[in-house]
C-alpha atoms as a PDB file:
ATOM      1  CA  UNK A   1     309.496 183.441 136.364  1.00  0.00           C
ATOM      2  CA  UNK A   2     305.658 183.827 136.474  1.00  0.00           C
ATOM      3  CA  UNK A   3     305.716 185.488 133.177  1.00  0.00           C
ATOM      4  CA  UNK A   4     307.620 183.355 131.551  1.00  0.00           C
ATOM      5  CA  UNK A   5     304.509 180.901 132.062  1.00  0.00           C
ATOM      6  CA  UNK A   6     302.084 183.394 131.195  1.00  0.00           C
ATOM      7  CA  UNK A   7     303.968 184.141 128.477  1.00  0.00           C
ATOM      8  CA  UNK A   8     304.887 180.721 126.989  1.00  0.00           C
ATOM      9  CA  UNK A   9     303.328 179.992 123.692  1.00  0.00           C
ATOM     10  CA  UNK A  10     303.516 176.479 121.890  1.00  0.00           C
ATOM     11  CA  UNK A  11     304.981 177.388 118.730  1.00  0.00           C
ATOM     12  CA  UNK A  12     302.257 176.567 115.291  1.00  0.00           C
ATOM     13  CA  UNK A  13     303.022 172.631 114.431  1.00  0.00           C
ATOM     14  CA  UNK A  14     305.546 172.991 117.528  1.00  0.00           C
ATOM     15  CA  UNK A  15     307.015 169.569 119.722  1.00  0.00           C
ATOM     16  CA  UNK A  16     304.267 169.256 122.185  1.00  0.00           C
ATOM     17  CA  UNK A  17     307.160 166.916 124.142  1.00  0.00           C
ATOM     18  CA  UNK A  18     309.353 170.087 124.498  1.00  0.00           C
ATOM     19  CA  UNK A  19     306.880 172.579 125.109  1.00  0.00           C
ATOM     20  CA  UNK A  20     305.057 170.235 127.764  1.00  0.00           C
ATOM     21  CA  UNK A  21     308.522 170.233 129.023  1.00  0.00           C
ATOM     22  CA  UNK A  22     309.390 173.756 129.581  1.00  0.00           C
ATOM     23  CA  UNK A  23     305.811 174.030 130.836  1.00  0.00           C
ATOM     24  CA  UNK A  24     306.817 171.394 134.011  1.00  0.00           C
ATOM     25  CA  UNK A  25     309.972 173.020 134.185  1.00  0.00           C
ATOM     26  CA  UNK A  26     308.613 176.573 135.013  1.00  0.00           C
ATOM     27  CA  UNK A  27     305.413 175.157 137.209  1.00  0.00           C
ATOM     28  CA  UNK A  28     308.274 173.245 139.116  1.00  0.00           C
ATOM     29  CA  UNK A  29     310.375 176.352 139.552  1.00  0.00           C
ATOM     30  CA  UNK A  30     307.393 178.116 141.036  1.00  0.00           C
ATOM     31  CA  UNK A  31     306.421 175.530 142.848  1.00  0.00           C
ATOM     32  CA  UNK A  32     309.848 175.464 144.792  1.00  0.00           C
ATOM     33  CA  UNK A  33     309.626 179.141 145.232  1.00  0.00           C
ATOM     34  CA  UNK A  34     306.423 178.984 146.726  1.00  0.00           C
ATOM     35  CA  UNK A  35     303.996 179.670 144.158  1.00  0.00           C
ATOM     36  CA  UNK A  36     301.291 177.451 144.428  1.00  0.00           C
ATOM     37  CA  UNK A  37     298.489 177.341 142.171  1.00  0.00           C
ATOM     38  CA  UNK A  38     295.493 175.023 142.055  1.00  0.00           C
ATOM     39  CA  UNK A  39     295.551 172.196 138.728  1.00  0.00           C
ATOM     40  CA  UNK A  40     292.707 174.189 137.545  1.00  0.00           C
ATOM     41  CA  UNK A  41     294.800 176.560 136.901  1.00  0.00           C
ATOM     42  CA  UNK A  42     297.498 175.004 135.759  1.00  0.00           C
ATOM     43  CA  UNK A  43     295.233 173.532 133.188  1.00  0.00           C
ATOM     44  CA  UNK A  44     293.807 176.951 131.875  1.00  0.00           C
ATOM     45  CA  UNK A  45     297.496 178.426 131.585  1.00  0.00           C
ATOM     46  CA  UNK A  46     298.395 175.427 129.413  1.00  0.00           C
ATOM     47  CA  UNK A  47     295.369 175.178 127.536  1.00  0.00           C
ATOM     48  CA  UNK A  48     295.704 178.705 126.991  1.00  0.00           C
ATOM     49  CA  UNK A  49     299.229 178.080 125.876  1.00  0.00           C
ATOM     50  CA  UNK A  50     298.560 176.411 123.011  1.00  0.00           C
ATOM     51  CA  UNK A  51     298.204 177.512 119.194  1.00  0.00           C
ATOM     52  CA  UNK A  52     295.173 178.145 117.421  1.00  0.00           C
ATOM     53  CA  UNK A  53     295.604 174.867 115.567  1.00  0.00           C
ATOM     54  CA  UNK A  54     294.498 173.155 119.106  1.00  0.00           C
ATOM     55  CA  UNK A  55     291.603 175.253 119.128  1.00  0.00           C
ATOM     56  CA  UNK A  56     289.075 172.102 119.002  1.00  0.00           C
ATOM     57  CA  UNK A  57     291.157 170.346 121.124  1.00  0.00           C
ATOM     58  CA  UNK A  58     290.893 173.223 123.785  1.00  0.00           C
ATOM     59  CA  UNK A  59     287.577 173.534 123.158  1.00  0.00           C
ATOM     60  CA  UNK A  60     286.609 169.702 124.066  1.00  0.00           C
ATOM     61  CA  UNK A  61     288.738 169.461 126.790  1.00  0.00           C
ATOM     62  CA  UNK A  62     287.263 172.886 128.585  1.00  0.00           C
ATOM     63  CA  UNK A  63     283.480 171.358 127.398  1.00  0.00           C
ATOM     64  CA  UNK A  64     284.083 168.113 129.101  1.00  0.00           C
ATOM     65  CA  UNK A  65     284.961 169.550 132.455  1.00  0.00           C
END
């Protein structure tokens, strides 16, 4: 299950609804199995997620922290 987060990947020009949504679904899964993780974390895996397109998006977000 842990891969499949590491290895999720919004798809170029992709729904960010239904990738945001498979995202939750997989932190849940871990979550019930025990696999916590802090939200920084969380963040960075989804921000890492995410296509080049979002790559000043990213970019702001990880400045402004």
């Amino acid at each position: 299950m842990i891969c499949h987060l590491y290895y999720l990947w919004m798809k170029e020009f992709g729904s960010v609804t239904a990738h945001l949504s498979v995202y939750e679904s997989l932190i849940v899964l871990l979550s019930s199995q025990g696999m916590e993780a802090g939200e920084e974390l969380h963040a960075l895996i989804l921000m890492s997620s995410l296509p080049p397109s979002w790559k000043k998006f990213v970019t702001t977000v990880c400045n402004a922290s």
